[in-house]
Protein backbone atom coordinates (compact mmCIF):
# COMPACT_ATOMS: atom_id res chain seq x y z
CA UNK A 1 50.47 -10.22 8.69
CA UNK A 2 50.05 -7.79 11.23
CA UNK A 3 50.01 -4.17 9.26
CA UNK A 4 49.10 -4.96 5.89
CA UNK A 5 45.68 -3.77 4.53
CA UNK A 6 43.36 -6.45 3.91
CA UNK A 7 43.15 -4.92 0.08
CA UNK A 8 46.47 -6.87 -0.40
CA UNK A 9 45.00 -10.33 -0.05
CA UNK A 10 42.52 -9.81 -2.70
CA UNK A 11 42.23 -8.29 -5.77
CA UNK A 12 41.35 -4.46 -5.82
CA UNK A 13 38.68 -4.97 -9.10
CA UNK A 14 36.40 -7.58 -7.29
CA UNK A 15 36.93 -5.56 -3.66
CA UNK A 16 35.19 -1.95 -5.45
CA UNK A 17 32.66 -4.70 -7.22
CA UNK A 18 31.56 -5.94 -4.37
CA UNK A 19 31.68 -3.06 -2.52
CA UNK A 20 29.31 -1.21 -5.23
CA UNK A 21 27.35 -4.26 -5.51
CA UNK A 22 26.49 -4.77 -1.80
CA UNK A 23 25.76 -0.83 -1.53
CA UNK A 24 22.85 -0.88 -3.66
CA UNK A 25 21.61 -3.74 -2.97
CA UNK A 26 21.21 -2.73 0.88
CA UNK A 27 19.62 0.59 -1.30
CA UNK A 28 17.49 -1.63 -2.28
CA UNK A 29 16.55 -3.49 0.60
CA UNK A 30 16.14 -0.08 1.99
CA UNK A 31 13.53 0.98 -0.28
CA UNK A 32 11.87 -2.37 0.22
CA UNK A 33 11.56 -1.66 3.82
CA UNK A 34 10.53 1.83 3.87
CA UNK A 35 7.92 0.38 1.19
CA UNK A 36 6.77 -2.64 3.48
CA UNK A 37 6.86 -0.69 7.30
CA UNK A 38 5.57 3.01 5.49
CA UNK A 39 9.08 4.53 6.50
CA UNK A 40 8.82 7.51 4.27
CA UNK A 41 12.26 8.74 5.20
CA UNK A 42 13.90 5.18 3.38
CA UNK A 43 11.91 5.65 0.38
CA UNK A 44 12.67 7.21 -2.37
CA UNK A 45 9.13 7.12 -3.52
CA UNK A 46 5.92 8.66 -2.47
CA UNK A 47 4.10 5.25 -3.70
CA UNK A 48 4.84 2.05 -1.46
CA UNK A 49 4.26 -0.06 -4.25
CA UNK A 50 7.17 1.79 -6.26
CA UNK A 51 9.71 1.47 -3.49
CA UNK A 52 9.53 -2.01 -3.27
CA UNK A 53 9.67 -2.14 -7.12
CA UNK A 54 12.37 -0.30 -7.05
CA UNK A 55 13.98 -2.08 -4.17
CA UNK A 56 13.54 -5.20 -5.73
CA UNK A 57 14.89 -4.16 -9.20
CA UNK A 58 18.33 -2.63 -7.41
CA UNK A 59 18.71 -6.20 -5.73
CA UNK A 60 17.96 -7.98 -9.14
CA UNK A 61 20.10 -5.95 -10.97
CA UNK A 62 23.32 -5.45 -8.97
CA UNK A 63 23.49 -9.21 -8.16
CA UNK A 64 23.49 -10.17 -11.74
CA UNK A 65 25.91 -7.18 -12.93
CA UNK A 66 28.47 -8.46 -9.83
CA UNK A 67 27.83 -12.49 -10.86
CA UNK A 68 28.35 -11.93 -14.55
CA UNK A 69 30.84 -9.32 -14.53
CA UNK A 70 32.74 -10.63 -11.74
CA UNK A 71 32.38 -14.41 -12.69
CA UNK A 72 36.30 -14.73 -13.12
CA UNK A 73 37.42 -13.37 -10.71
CA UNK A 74 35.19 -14.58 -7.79
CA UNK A 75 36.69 -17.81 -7.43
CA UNK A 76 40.28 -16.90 -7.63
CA UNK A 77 41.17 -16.67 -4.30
CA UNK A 78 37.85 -14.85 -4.15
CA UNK A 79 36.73 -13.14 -0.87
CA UNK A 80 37.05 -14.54 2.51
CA UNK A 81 35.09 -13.74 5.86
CA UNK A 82 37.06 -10.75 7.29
CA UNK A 83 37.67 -8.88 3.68
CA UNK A 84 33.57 -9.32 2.88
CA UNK A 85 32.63 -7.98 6.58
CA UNK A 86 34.71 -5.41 6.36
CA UNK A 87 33.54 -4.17 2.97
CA UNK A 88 30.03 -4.84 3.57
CA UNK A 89 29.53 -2.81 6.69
CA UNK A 90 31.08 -0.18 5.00
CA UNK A 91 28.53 -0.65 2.08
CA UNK A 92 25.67 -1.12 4.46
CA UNK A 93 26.77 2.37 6.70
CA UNK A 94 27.25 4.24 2.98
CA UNK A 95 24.03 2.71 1.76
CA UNK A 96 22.13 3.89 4.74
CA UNK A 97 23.37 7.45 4.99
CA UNK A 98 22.38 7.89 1.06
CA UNK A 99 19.12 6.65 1.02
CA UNK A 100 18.54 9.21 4.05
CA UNK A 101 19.88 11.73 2.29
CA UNK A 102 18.25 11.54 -1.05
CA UNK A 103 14.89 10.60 1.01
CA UNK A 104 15.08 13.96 2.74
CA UNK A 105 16.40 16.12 -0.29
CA UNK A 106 12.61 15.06 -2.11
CA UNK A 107 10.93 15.80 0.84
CA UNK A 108 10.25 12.50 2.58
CA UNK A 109 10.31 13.08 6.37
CA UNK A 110 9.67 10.14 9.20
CA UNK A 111 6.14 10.24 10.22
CA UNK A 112 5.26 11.48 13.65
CA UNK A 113 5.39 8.93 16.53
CA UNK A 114 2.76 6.24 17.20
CA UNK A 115 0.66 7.42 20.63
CA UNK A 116 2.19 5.15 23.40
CA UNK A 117 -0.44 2.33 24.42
CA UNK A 118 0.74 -0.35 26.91
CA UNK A 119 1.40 -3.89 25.34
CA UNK A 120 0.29 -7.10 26.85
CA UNK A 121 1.99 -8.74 29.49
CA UNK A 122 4.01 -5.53 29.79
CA UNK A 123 4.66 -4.48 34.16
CA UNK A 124 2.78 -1.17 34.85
CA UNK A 125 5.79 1.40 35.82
CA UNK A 126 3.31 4.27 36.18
CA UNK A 127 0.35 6.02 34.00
CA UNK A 128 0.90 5.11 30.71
CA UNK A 129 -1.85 4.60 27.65
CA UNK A 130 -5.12 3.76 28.54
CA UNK A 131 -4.13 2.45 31.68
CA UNK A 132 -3.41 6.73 32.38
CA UNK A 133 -7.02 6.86 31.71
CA UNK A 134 -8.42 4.87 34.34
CA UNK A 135 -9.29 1.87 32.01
CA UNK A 136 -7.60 -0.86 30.22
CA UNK A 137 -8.56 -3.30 27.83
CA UNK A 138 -10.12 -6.57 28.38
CA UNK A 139 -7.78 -9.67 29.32
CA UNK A 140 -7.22 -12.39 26.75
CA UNK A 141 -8.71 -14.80 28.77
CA UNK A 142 -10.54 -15.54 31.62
CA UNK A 143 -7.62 -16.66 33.74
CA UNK A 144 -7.05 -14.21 36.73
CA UNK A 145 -4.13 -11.48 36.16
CA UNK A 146 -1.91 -10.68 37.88
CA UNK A 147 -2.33 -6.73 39.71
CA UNK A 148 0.61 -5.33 38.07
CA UNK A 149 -0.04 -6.46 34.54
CA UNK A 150 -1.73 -4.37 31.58
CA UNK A 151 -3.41 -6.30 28.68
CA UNK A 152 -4.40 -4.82 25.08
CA UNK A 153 -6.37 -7.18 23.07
CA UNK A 154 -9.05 -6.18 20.56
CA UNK A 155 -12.11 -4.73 22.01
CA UNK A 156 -15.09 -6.95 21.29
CA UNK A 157 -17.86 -5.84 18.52
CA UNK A 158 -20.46 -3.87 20.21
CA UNK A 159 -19.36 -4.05 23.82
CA UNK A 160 -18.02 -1.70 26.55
CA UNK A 161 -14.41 -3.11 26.48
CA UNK A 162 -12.23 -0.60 28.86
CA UNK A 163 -12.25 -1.48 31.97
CA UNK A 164 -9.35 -1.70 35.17
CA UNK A 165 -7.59 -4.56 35.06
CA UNK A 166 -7.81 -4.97 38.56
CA UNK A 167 -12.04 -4.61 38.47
CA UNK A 168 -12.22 -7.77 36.65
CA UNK A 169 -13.71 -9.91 39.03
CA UNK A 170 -16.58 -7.82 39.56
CA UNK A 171 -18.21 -7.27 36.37
């Protein structure tokens, strides 16, 4: 058992099935991402709503074409854990690398960078956000913070919200 391919233990016609089967589905599950997170560069669609249309019609459609057309075959001896792993991370790395490429070749780039703005709860390791700026946002709560502690929360309707953290007692 040690140098035979793990093709032998399973029947070459439901291996390429599921191998085409699981690669666009994870297309699909692609576009649905790009769609739901605005990831230009894993759509294949300027229109969100036509990504995850498309997305979900890829995942519809190749898991009924491998069920019906594989229905045979899927129980007899069918596939077991190391033959499906193997062909699916091989799916999901082809699947990837194609919806990147087809993305890019219609002109979808990755949008630029979110600004960096510290996160609650998050240790201060320098300037960084508003913090940088000599301010930072309001706590959650009135509880006392710690010094070396940055909070973000949403500023408050109508009210001068940035502040220094460590100023809080004294307004």
């Amino acid at each position: 058992m040690g140098h035979e391919s793990f093709i032998n233990w399973i029947s070459p016609e439901i291996a390429l099935a599921y191998f085409l089967a699981a690669t666009v589905v994870l297309i699909g599950v692609l576009q649905i991402a790009g769609a739901r997170w605005d990831r230009p560069e894993l759509r294949w669609s300027r229109s969100r709503g036509a990504s995850a249309f498309l997305g979900t019609g890829l995942i519809l459609i190749a898991t009924a074409a491998f069920y019906v057309g594989m229905r045979r075959l899927i129980f007899v001896p069918g596939l077991a854990g190391t033959e499906l792993i193997a062909i699916f991370g091989v799916a999901a790395l082809l699947a990837t690398i194609l919806v990147r490429v087809v993305a890019r070749q219609l002109g979808h780039r990755a949008a630029a960078p979110a600004p960096s703005v510290p996160l609650a709860g998050v240790p201060r390791h320098g300037p960084q956000g508003l913090e940088a700026a000599g301010a930072a946002p309001d706590p959650p709560s009135s509880a006392a913070l710690p010094d070396d502690v940055a909070w973000i929360t949403p500023p408050p309707a109508g009210a001068a919200w940035l502040r220094r953290v460590n100023d809080a007692e004294d307004v």
